[in-house]
C-alpha atoms as a PDB file:
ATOM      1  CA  UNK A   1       0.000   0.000   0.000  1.00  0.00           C
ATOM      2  CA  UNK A   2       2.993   2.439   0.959  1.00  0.00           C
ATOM      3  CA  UNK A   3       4.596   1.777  -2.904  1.00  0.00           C
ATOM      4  CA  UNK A   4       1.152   2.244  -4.810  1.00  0.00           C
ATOM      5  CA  UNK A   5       1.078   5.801  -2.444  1.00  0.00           C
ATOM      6  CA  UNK A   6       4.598   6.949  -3.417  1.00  0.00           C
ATOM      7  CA  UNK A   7       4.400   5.854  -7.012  1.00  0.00           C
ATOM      8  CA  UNK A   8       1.069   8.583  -6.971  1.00  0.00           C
ATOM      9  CA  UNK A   9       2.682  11.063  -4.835  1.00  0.00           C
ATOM     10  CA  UNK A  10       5.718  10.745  -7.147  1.00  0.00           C
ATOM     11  CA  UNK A  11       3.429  11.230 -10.131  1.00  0.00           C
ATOM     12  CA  UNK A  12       1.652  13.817  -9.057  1.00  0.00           C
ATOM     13  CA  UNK A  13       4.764  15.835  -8.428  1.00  0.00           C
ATOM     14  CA  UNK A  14       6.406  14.692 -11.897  1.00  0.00           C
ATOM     15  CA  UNK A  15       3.463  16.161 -13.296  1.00  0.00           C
ATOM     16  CA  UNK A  16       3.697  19.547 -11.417  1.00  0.00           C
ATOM     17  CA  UNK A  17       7.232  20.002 -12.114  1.00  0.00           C
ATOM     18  CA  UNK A  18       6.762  19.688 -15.903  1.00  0.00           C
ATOM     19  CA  UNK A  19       3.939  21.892 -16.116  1.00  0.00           C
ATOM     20  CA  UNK A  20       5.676  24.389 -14.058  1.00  0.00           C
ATOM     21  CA  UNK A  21       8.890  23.917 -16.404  1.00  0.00           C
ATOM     22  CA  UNK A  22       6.589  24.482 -19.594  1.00  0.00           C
ATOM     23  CA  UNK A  23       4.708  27.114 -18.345  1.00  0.00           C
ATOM     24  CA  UNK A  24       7.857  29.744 -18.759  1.00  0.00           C
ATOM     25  CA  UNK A  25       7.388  32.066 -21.072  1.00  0.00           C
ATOM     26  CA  UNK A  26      10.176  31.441 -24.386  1.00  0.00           C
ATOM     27  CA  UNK A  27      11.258  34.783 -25.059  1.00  0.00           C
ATOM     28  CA  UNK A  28      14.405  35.754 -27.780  1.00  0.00           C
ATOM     29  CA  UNK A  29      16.225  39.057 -27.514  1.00  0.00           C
ATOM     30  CA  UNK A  30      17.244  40.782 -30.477  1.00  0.00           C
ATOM     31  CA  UNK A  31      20.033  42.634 -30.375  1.00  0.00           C
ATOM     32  CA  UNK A  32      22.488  44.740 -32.341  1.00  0.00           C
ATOM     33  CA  UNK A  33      26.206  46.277 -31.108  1.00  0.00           C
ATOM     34  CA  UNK A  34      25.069  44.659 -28.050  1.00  0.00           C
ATOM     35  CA  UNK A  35      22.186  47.059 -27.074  1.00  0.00           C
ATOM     36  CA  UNK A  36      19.069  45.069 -26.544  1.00  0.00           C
ATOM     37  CA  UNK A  37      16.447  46.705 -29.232  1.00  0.00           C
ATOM     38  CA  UNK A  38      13.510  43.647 -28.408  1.00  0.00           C
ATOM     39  CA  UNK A  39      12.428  41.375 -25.982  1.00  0.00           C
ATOM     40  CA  UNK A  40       9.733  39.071 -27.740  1.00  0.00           C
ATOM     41  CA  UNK A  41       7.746  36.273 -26.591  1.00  0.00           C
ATOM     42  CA  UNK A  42       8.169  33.080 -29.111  1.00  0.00           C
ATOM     43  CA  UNK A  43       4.389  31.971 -28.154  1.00  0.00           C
ATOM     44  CA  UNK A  44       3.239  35.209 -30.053  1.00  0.00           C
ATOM     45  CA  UNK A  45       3.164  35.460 -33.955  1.00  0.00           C
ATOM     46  CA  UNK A  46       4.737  38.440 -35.448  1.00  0.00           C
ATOM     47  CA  UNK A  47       7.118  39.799 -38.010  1.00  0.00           C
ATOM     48  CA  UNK A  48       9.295  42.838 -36.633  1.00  0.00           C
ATOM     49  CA  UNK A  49      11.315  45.413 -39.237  1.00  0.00           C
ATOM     50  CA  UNK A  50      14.561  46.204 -37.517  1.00  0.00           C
ATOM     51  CA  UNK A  51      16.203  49.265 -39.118  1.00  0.00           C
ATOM     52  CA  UNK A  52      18.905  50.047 -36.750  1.00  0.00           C
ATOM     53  CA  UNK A  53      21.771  52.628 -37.694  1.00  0.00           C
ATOM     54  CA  UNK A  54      21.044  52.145 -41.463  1.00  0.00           C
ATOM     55  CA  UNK A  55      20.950  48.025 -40.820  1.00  0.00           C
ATOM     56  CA  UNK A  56      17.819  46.345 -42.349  1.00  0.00           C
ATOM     57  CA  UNK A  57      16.382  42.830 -41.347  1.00  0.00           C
ATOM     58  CA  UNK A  58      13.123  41.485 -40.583  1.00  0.00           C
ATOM     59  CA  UNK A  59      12.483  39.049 -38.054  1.00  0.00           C
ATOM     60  CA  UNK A  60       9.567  36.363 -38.224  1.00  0.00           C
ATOM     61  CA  UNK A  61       8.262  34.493 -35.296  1.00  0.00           C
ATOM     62  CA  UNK A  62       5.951  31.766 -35.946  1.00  0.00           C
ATOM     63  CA  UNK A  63       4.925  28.743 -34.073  1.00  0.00           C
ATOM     64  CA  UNK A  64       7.685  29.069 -31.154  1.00  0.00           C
ATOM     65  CA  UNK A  65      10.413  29.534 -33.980  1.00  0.00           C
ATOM     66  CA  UNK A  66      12.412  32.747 -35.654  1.00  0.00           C
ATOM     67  CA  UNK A  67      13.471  33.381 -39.094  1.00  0.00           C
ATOM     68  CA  UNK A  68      15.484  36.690 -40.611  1.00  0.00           C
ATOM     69  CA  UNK A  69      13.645  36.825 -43.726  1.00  0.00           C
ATOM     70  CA  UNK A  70      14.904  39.325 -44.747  1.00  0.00           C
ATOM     71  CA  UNK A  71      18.336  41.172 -44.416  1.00  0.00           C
ATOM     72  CA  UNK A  72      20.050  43.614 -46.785  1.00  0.00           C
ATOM     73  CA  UNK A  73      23.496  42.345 -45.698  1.00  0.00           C
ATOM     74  CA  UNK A  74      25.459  40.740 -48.883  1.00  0.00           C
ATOM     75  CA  UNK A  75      26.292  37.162 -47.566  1.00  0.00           C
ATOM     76  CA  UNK A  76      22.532  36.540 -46.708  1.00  0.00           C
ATOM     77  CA  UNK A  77      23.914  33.908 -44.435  1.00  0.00           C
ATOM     78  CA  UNK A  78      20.570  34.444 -41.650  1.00  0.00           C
ATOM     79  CA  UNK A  79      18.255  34.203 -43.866  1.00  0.00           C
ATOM     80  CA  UNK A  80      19.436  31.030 -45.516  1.00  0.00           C
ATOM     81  CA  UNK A  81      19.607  29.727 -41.815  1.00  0.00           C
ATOM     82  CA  UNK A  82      15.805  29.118 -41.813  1.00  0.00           C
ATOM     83  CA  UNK A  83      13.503  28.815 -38.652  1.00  0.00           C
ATOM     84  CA  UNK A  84      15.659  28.001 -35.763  1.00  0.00           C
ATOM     85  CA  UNK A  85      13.671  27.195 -32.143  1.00  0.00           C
ATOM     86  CA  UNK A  86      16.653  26.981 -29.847  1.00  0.00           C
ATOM     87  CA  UNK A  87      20.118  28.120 -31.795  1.00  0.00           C
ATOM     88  CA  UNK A  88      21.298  31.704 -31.723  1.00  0.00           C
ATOM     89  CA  UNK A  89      21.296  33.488 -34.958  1.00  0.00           C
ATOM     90  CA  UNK A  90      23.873  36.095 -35.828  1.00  0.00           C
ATOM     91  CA  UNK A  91      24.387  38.169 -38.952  1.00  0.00           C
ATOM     92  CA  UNK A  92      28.082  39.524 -38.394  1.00  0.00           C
ATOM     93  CA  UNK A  93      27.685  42.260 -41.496  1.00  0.00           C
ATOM     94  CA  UNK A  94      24.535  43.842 -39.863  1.00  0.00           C
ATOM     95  CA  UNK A  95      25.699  43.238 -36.408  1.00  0.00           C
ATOM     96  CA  UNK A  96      22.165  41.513 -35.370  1.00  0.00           C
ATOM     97  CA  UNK A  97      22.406  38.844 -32.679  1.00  0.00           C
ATOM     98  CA  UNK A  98      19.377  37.019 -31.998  1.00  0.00           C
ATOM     99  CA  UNK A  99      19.502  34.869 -28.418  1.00  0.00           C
ATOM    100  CA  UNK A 100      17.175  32.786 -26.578  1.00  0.00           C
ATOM    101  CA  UNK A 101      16.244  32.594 -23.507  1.00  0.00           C
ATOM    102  CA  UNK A 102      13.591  31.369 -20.550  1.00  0.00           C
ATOM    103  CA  UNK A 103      11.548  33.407 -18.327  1.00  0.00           C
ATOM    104  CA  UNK A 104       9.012  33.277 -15.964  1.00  0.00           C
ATOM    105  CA  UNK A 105       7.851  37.283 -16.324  1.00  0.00           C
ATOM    106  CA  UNK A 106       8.360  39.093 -18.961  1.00  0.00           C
ATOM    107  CA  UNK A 107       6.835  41.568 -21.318  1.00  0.00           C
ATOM    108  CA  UNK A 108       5.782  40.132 -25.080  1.00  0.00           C
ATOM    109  CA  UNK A 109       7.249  42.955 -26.414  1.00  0.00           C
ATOM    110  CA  UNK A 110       9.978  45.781 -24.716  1.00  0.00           C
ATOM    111  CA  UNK A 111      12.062  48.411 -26.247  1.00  0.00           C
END
């Protein structure tokens, strides 16, 4: 009787823990000459413009992953990277650093 107790006991806080784990929001920060321009929650559709000292790239988030899909930067190197969900994705011409990151609080969307 004490084993089928722990075993639900155990489950019970198995099941806690991973909901608690999963319920942090995934946020990116984009940055660029290391001054933070965005904070952006991955659970929130959206394509962001970044012009940035005469720098151009967009930024798509969709379904808990980011994409540059567009950058005027001659290798094109981010944008061929595709949708990435936990990598870090740099273009070193436009000097655009895009990191990940887990939070508990945090705006969807800070300048």
């Amino acid at each position: 009787m004490a084993v089928v107790i722990l075993i639900i006991v155990g489950s019970i806080l198995g099941i806690y823990y991973f909901l608690q784990v999963n319920n942090n929001e995934k946020t990116i920060e984009i940055r660029q000459d290391d001054k933070v321009l965005y904070t952006l929650n991955l659970n929130e559709d959206q394509v962001i413009d970044i012009n940035y000292d005469g720098r151009i790239n967009t930024v798509e988030i969709k379904d808990g992953k980011v994409h540059v899909i567009y950058a005027d930067c001659p290798d094109q190197t981010c944008v061929e990277m595709g949708y990435l969900e936990n990598l870090p994705i740099v273009c070193l011409p436009n000097h655009l650093t895009i990191s990940y990151s887990d939070t508990d609080n945090i705006d969807s969307s800070s300048r």
